[in-house]
N, C-alpha and C. Protein backbone atom coordinates (compact mmCIF):
# COMPACT_ATOMS: atom_id res chain seq x y z
N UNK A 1 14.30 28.43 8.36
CA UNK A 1 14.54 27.13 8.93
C UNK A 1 15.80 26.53 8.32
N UNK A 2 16.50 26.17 9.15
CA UNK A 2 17.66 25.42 9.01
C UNK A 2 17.75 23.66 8.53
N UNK A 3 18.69 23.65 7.55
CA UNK A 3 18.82 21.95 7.28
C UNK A 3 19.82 21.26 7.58
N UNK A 4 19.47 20.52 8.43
CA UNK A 4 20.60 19.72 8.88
C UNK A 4 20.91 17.89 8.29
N UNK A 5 21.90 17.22 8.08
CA UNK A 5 21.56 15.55 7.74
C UNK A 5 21.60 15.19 8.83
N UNK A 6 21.32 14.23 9.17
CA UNK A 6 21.23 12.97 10.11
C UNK A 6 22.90 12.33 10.21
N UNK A 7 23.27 11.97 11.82
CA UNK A 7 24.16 11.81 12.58
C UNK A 7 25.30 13.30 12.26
N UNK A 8 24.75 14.34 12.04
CA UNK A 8 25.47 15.75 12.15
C UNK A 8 25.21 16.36 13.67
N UNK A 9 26.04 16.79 14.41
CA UNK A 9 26.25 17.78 15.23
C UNK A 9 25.09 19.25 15.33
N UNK A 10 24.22 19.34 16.45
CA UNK A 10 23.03 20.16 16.59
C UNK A 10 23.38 21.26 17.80
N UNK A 11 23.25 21.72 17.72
CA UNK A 11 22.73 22.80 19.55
C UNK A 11 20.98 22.29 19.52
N UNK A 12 20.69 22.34 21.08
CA UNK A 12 19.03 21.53 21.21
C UNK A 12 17.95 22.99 20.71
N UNK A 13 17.16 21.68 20.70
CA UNK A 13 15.67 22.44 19.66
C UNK A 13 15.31 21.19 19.38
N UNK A 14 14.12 21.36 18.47
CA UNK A 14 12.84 20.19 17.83
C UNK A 14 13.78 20.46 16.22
N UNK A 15 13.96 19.16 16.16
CA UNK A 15 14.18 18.85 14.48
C UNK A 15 13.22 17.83 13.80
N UNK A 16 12.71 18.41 12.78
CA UNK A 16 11.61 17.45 11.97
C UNK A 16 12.61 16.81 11.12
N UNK A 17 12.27 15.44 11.08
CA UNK A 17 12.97 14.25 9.82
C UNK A 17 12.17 14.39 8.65
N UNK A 18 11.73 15.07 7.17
CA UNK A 18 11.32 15.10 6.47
C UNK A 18 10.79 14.46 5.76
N UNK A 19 11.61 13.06 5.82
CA UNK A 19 11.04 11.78 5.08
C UNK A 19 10.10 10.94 6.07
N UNK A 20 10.24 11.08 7.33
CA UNK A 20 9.65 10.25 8.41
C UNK A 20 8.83 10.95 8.76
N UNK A 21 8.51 12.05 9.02
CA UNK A 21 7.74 13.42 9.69
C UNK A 21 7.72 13.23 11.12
N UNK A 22 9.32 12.75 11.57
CA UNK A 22 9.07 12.09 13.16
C UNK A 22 9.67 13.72 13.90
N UNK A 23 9.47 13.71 14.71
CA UNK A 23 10.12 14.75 15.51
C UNK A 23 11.04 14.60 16.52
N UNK A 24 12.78 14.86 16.48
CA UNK A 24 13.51 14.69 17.26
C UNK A 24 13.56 15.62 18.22
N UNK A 25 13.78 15.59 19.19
CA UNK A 25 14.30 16.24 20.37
C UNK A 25 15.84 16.44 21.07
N UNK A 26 16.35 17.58 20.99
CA UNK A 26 18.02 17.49 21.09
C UNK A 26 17.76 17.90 22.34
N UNK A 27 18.37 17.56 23.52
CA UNK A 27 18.36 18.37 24.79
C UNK A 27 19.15 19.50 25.11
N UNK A 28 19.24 20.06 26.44
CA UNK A 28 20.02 20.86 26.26
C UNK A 28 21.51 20.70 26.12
N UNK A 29 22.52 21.87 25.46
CA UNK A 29 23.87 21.50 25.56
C UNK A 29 24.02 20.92 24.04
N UNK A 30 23.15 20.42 23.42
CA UNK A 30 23.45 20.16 21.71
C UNK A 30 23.45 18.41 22.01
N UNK A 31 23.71 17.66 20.36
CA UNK A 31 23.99 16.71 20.50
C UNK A 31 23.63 16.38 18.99
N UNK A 32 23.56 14.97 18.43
CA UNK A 32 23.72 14.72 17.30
C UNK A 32 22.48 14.09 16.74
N UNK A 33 22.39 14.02 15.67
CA UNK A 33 20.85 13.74 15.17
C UNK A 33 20.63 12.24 14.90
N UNK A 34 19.86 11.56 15.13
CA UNK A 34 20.05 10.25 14.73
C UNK A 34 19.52 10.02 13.73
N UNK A 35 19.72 8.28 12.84
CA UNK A 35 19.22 7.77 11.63
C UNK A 35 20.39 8.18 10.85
N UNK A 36 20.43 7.91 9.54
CA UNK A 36 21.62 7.94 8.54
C UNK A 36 21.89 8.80 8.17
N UNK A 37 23.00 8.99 7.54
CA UNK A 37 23.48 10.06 6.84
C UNK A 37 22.86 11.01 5.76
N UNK A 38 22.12 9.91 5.66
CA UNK A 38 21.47 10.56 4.01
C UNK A 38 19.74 11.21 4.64
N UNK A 39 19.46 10.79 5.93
CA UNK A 39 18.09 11.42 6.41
C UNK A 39 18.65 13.00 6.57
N UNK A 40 17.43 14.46 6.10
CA UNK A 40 17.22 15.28 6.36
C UNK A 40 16.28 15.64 7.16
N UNK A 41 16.58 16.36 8.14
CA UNK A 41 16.17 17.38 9.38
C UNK A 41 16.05 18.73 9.18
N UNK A 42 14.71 19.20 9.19
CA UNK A 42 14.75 20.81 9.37
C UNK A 42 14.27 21.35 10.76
N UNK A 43 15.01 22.19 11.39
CA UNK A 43 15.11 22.99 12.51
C UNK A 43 13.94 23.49 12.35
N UNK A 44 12.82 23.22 13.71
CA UNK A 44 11.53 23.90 13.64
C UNK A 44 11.68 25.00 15.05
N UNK A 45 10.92 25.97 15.34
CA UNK A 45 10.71 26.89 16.14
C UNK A 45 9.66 26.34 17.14
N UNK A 46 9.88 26.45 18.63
CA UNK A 46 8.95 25.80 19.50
C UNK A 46 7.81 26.07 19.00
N UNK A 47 7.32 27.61 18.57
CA UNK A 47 5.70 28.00 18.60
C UNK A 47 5.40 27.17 17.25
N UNK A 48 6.37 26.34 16.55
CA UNK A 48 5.46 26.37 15.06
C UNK A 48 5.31 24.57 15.40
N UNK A 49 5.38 23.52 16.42
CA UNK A 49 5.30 22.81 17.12
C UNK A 49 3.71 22.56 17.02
N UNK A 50 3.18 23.85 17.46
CA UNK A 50 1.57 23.86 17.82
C UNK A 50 1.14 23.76 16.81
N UNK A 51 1.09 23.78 15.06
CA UNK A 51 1.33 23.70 13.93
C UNK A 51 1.40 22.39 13.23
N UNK A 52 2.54 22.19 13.59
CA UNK A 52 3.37 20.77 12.64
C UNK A 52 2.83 19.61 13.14
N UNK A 53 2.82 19.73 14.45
CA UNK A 53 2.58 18.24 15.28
C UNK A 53 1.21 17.69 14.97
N UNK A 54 -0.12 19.05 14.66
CA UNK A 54 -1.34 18.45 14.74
C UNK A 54 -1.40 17.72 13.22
N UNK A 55 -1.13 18.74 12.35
CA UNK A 55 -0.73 18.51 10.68
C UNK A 55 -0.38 16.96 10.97
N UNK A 56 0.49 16.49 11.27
CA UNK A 56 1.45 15.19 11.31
C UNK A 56 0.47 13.90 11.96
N UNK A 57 -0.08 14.57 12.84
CA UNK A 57 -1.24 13.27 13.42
C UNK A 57 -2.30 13.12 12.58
N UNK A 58 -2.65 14.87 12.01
CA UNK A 58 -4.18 14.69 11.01
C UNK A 58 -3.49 13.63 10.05
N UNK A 59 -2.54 13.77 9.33
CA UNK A 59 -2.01 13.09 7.79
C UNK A 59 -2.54 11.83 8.31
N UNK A 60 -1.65 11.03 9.62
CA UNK A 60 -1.29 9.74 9.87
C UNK A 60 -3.00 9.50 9.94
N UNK A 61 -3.85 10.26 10.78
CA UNK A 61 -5.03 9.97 10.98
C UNK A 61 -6.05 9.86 9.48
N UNK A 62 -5.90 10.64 8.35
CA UNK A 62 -6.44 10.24 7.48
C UNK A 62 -5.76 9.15 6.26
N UNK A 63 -4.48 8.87 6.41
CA UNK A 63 -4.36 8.03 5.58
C UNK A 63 -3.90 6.52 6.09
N UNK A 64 -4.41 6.07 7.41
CA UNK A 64 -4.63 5.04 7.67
C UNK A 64 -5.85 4.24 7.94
N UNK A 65 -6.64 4.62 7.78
CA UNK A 65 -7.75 3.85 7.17
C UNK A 65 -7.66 3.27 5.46
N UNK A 66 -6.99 4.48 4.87
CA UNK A 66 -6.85 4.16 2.95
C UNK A 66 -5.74 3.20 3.16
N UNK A 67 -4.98 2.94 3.90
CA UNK A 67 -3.70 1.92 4.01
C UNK A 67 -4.58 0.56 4.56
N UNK A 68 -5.17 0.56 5.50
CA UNK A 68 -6.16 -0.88 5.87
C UNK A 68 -7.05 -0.87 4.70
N UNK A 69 -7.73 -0.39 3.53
CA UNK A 69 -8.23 -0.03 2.64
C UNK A 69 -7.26 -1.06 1.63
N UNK A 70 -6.27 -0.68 1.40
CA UNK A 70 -5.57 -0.93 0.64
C UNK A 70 -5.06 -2.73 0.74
N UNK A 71 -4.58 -2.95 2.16
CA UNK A 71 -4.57 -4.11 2.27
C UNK A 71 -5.32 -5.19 2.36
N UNK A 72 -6.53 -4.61 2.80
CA UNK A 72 -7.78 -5.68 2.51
C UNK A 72 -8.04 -6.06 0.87
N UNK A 73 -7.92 -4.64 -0.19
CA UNK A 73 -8.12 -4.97 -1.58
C UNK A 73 -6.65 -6.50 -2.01
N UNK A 74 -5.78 -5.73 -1.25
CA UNK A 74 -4.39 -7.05 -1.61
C UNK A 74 -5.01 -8.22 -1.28
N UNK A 75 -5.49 -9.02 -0.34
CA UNK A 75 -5.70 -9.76 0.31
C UNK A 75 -7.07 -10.25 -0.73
N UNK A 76 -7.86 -9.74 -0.72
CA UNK A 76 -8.94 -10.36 -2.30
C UNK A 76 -8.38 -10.49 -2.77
N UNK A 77 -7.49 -9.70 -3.73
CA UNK A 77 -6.62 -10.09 -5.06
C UNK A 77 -6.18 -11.47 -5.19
N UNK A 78 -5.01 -11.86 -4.08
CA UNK A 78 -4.41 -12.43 -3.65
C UNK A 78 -5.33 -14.17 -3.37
N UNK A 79 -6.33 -14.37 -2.71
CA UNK A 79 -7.56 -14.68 -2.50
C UNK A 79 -8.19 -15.41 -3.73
N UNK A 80 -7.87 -14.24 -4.50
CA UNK A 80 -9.00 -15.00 -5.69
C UNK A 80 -8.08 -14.95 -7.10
N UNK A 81 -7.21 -14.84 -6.63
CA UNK A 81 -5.97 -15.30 -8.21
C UNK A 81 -5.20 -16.38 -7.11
N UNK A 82 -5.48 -16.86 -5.98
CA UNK A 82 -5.22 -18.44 -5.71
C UNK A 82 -3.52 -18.43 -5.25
N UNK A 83 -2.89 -17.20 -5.06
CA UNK A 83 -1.36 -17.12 -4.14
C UNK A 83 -1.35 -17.74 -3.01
N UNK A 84 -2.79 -17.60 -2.16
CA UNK A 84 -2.66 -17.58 -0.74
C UNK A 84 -2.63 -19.07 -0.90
N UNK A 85 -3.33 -19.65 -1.76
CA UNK A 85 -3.36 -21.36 -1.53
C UNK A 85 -1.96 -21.80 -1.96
N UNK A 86 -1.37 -20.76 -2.60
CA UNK A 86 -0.05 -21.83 -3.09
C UNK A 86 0.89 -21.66 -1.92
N UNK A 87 0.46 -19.99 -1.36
CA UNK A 87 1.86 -20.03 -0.16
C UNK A 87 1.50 -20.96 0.97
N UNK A 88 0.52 -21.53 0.99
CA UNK A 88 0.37 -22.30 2.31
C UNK A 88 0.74 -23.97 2.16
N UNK A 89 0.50 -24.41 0.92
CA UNK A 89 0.93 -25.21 0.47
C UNK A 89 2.68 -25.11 0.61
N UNK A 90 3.25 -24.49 0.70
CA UNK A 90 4.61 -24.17 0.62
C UNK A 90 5.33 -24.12 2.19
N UNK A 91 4.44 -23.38 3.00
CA UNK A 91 5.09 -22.96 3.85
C UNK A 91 3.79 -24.09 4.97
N UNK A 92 4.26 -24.00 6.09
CA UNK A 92 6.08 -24.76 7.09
C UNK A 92 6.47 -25.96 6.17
N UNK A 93 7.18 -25.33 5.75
CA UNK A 93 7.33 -26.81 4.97
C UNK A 93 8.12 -27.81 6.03
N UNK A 94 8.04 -29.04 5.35
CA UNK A 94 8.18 -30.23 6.00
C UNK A 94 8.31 -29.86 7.90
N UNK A 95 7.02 -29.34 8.38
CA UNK A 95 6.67 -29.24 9.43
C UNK A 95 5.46 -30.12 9.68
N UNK A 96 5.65 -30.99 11.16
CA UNK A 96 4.74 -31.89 11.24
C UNK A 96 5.22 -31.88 12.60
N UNK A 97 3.62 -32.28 13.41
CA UNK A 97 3.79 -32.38 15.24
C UNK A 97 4.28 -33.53 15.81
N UNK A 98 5.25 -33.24 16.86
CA UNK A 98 5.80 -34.32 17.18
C UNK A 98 4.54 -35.35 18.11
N UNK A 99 3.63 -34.80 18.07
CA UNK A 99 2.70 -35.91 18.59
C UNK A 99 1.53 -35.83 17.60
N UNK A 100 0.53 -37.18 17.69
CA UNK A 100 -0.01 -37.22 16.81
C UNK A 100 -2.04 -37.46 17.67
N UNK A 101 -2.70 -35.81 17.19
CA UNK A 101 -3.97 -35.81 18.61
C UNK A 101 -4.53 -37.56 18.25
N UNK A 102 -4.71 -38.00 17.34
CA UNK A 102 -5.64 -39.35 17.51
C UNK A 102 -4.89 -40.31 17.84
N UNK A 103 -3.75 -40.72 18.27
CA UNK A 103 -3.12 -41.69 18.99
C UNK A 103 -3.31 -41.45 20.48
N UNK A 104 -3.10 -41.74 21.20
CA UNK A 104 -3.34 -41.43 22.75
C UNK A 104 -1.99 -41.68 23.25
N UNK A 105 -1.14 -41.10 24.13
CA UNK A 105 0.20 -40.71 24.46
C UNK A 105 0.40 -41.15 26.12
N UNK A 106 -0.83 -41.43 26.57
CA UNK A 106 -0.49 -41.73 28.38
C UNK A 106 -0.49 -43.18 28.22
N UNK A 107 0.70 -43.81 29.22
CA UNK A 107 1.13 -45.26 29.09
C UNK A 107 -0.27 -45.75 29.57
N UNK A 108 -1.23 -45.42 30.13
CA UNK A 108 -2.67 -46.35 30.47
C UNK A 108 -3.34 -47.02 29.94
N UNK A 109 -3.35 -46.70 28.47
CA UNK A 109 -4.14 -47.13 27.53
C UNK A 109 -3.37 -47.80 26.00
N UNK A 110 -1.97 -47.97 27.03
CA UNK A 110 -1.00 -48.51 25.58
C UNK A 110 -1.78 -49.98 25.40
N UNK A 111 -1.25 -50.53 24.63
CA UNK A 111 -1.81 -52.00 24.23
C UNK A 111 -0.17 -52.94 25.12
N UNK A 112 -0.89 -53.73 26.10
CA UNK A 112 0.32 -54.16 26.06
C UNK A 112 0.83 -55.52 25.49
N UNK A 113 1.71 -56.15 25.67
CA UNK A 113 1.85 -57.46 24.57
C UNK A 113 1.88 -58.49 26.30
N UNK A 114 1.44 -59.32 25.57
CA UNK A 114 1.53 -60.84 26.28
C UNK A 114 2.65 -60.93 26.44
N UNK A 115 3.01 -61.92 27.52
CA UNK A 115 4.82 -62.44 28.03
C UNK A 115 4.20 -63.82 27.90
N UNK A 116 4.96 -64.26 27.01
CA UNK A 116 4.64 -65.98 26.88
C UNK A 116 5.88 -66.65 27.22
N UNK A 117 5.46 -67.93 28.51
CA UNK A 117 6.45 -68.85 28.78
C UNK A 117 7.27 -69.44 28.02
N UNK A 118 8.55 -69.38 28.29
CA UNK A 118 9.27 -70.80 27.49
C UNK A 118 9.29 -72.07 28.49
């Protein structure tokens, strides 16, 4: 298997991104790899496709539940060492509605003032 970087010059085939485990597709006639310079691509073989691709869904499939796992433990933490109360306290800050629900806003029920003669 061949290594190629990212935005380098290809002939088409399936290239795996190593750090992403995404799978590019070059069409036919060649073309260039996308993402940065510094991402690596290795040239996979159609038959090894039937292989890599299931591998790549099992991973994603078992370690996203431990990732919702993980963020629920943040979120207690967070919770009960008292962050969440300070960021809310903080944030919108000086946000307030331009209407106010216990005043009443339709001219029907304004108060109106007396017109007194001179």
């Amino acid at each position: 298997m061949t290594t190629f970087n990212g935005t380098s010059s290809v002939p088409s085939g399936y290239y795996l991104n190593t750090r992403s485990f995404a799978i590019e597709v070059v069409p036919e006639g060649g073309g260039t790899l996308s993402g940065a310079a510094t991402a690596k691509y290795v040239s996979v073989p159609f038959p090894a496709l039937f292989l890599v691709v299931p591998v790549v869904g099992l991973a994603f499939l078992m370690f996203l539940p431990a990732i919702g796992f993980a963020l629920f433990a943040q979120a207690l933490v967070m919770k009960v060492t008292g962050h969440v109360a300070e960021g809310a306290r903080r944030w919108p800050p000086r946000w307030r509605p331009t209407w106010l629900p216990a005043r009443p806003t339709w001219p029907a029920t304004r108060t109106r003032r007396r017109r007194t003669r001179r």
